[in-house]
Each structure stands twice: as structure tokens, then as C-alpha cells.
N, C-alpha and C. Protein backbone atom coordinates (compact mmCIF):
# COMPACT_ATOMS: atom_id res chain seq x y z
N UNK A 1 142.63 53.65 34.08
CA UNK A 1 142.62 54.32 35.36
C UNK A 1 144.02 54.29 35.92
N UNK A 2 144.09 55.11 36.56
CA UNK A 2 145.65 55.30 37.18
C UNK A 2 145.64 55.55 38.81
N UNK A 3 146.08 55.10 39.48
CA UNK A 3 145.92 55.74 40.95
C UNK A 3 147.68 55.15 41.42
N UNK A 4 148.08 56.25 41.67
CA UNK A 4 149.48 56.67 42.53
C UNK A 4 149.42 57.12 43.47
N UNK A 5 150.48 56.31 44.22
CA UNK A 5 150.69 56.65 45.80
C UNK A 5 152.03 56.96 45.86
N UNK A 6 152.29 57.91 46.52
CA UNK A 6 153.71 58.35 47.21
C UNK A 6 153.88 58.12 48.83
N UNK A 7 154.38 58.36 49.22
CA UNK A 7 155.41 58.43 50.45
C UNK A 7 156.22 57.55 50.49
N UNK A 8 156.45 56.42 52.03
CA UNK A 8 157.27 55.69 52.41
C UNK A 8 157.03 54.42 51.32
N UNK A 9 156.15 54.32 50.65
CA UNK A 9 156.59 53.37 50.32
C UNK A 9 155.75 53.78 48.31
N UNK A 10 156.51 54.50 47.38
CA UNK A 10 155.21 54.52 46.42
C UNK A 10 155.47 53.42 45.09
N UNK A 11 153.93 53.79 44.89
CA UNK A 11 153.67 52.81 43.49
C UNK A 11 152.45 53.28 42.80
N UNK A 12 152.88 53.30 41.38
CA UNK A 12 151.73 54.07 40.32
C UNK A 12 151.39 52.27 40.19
N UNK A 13 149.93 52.01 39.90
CA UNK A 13 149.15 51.42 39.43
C UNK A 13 148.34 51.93 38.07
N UNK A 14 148.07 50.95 37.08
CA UNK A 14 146.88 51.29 36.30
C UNK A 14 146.72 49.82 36.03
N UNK A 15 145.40 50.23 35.60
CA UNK A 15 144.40 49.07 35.35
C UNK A 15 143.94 49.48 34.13
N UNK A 16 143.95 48.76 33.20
CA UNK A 16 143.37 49.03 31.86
C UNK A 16 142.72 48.07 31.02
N UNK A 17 141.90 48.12 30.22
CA UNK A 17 141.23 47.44 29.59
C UNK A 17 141.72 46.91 28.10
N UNK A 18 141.42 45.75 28.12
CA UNK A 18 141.91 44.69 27.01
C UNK A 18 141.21 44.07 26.41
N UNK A 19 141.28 43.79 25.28
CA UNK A 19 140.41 42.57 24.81
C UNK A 19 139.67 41.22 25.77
N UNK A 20 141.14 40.97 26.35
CA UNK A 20 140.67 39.97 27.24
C UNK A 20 139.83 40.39 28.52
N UNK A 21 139.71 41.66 29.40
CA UNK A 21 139.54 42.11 30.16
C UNK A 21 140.37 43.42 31.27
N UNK A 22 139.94 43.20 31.84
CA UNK A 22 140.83 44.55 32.78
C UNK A 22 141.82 43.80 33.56
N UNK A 23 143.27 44.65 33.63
CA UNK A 23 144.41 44.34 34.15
C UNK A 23 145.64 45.01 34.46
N UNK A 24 146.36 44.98 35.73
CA UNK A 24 147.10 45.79 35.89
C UNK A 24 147.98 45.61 34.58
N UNK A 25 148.49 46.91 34.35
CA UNK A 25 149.65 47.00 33.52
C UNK A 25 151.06 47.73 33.72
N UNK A 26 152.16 47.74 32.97
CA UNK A 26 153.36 48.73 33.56
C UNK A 26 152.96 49.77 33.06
N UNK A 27 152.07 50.25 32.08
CA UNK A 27 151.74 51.75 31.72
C UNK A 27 150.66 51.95 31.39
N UNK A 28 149.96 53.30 31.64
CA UNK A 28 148.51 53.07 30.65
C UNK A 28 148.20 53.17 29.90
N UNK A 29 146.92 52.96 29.98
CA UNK A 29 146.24 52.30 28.41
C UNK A 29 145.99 53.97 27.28
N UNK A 30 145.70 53.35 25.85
CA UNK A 30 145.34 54.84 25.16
C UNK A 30 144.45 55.66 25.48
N UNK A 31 143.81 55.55 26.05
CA UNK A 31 142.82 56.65 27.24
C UNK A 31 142.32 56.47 27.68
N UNK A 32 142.53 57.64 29.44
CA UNK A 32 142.74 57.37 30.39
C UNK A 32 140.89 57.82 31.06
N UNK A 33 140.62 57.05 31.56
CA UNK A 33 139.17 57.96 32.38
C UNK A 33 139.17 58.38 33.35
N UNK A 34 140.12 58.13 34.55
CA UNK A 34 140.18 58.57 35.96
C UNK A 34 141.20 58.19 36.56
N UNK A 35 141.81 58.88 37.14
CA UNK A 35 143.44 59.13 38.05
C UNK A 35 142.88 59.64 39.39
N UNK A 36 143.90 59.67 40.23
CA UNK A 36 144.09 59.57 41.46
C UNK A 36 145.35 59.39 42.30
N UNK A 37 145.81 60.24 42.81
CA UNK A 37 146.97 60.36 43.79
C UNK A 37 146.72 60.87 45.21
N UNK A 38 147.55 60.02 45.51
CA UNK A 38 147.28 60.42 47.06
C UNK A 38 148.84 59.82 47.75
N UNK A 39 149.00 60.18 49.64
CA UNK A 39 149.71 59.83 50.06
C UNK A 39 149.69 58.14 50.38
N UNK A 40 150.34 57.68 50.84
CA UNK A 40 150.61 56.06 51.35
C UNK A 40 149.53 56.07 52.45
N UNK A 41 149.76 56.99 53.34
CA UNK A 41 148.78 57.30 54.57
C UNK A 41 147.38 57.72 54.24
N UNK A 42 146.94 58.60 53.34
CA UNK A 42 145.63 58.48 52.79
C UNK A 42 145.29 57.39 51.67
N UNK A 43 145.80 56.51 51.43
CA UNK A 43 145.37 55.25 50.83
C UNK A 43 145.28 53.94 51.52
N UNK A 44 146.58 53.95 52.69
CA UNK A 44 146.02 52.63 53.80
C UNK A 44 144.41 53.19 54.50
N UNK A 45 144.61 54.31 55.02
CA UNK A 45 143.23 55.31 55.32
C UNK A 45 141.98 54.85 54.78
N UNK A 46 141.70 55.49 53.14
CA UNK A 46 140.94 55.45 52.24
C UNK A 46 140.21 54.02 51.99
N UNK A 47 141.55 53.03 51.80
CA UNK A 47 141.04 51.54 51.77
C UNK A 47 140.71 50.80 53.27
N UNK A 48 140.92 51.30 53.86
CA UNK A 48 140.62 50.46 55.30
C UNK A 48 139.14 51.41 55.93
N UNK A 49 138.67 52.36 55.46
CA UNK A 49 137.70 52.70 56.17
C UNK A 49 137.75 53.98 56.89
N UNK A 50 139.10 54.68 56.79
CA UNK A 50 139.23 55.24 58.05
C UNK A 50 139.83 56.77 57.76
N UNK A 51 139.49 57.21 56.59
CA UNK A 51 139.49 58.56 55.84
C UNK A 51 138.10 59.67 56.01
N UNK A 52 138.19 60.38 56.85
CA UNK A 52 137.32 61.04 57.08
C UNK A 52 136.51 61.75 55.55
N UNK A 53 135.63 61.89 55.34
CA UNK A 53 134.89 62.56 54.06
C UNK A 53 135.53 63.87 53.79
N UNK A 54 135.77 64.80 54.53
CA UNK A 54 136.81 65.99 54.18
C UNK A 54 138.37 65.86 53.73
N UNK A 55 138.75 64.97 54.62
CA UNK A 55 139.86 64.53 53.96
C UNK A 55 140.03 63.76 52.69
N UNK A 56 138.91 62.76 52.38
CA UNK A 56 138.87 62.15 51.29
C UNK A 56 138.74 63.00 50.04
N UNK A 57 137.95 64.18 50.12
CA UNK A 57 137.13 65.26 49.52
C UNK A 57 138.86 66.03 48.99
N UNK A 58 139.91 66.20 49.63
CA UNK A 58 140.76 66.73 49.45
C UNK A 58 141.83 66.33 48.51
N UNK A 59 142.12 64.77 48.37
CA UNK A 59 142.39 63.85 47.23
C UNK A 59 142.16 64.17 46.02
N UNK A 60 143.49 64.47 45.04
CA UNK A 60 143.06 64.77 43.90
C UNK A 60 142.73 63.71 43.32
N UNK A 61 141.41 63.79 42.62
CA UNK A 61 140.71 62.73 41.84
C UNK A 61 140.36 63.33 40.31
N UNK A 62 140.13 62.89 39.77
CA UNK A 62 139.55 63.56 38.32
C UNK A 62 139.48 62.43 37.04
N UNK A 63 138.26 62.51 36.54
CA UNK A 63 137.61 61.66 35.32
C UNK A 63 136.29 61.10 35.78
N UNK A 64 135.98 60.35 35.20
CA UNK A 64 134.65 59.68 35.58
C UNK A 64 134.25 59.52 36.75
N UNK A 65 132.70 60.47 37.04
CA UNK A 65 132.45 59.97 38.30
C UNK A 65 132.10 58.85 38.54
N UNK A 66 131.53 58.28 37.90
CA UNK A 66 131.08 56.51 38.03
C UNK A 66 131.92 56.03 38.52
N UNK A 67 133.19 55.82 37.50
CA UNK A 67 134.58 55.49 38.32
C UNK A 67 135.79 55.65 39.29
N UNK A 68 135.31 56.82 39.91
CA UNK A 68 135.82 57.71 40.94
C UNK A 68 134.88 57.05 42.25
N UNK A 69 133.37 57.24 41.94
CA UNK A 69 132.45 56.49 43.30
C UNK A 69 133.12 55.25 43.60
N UNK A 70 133.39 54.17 42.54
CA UNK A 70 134.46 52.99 42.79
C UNK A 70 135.45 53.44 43.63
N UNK A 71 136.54 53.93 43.07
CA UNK A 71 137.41 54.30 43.86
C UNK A 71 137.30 54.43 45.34
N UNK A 72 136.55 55.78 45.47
CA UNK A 72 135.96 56.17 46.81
C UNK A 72 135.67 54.87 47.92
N UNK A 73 134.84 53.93 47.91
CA UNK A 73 134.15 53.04 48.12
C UNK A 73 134.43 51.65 48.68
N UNK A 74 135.81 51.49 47.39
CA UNK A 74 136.80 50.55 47.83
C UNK A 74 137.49 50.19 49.04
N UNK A 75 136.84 49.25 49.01
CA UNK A 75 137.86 48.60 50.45
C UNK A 75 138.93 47.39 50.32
N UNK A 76 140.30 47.33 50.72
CA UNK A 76 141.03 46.33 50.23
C UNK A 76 142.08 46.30 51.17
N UNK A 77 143.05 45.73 51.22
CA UNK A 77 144.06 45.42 51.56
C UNK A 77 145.42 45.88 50.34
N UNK A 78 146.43 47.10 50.80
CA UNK A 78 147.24 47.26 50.00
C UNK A 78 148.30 46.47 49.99
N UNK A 79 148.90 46.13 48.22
CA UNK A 79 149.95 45.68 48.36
C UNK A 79 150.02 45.79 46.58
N UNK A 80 150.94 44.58 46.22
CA UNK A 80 151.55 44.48 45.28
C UNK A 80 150.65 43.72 44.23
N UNK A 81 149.98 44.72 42.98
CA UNK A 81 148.84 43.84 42.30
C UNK A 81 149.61 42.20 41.78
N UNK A 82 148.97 41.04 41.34
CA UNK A 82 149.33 40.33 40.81
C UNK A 82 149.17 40.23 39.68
């Protein structure tokens, strides 16, 4: 999975799967199921609750819906994976 953010502050993430389990990595994995980009402002938004459904709806998303409803759903605090 891949999800990138731009604006003031960006960062591509992926998370990929390993033998050992799932983990951020510096690149992704040999194939990909679902990406996602958005602005800095629709991802503090998105993760805090506060992305209206039309606007969310407008987010390019694409691959698995299973793993896209995740996405969607998520609530977190952004920052720097460990």
C-alpha cells in the first residue's frame, strides 16, 4: 500500500508485507494493492475525523476496496512512522 501526502509538509509512506509481517518501508513492495494521495490538509482532516464524505469521495484512491474501507476509517495521529 502506498499513501502520499503533499503540501507543507510531504511524505510517501508504504507499508508492505514480509515474511515477518507488515512494515513501513523506503519503497514498495512487488505488488502494490492500494495507493492514495492526498493533500497534508485532507489527511490531518481524513485522520482526525473531520473530512466531509464528498470531500473524502474526491481523494484519489484506487486498489482494493477492503483496503481502501481501512484507509477511509482510520483514525490516527500524523507523523513520522517508526
Amino acid at each position: 500500500m502506498t499513501i502520499a501526502v503533499v503540501g507543507p509538509v510531504t511524505a510517501t509512506w508504504y507499508l508492505v508485507y514480509a515474511e515477518t509481517g507488515r512494515d513501513f518501508a523506503p519503497e514498495p513492495g512487488t505488488r502494490i494493492v492500494a495507493s492514495a494521495s492526498m493533500t497534508t490538509d485532507e489527511a490531518r482532516r481524513m485522520l482526525t475525523n473531520n473530512l466531509l464524505a464528498p470531500d473524502q469521495a474526491r481523494i484519489p484512491m484506487s486498489g482494493d476496496e477492503s483496503i481502501l474501507a481501512v484507509i477511509r476509517s482510520t483514525r490516527a495521529i500524523i507523523g513520522t512512522p517508526i
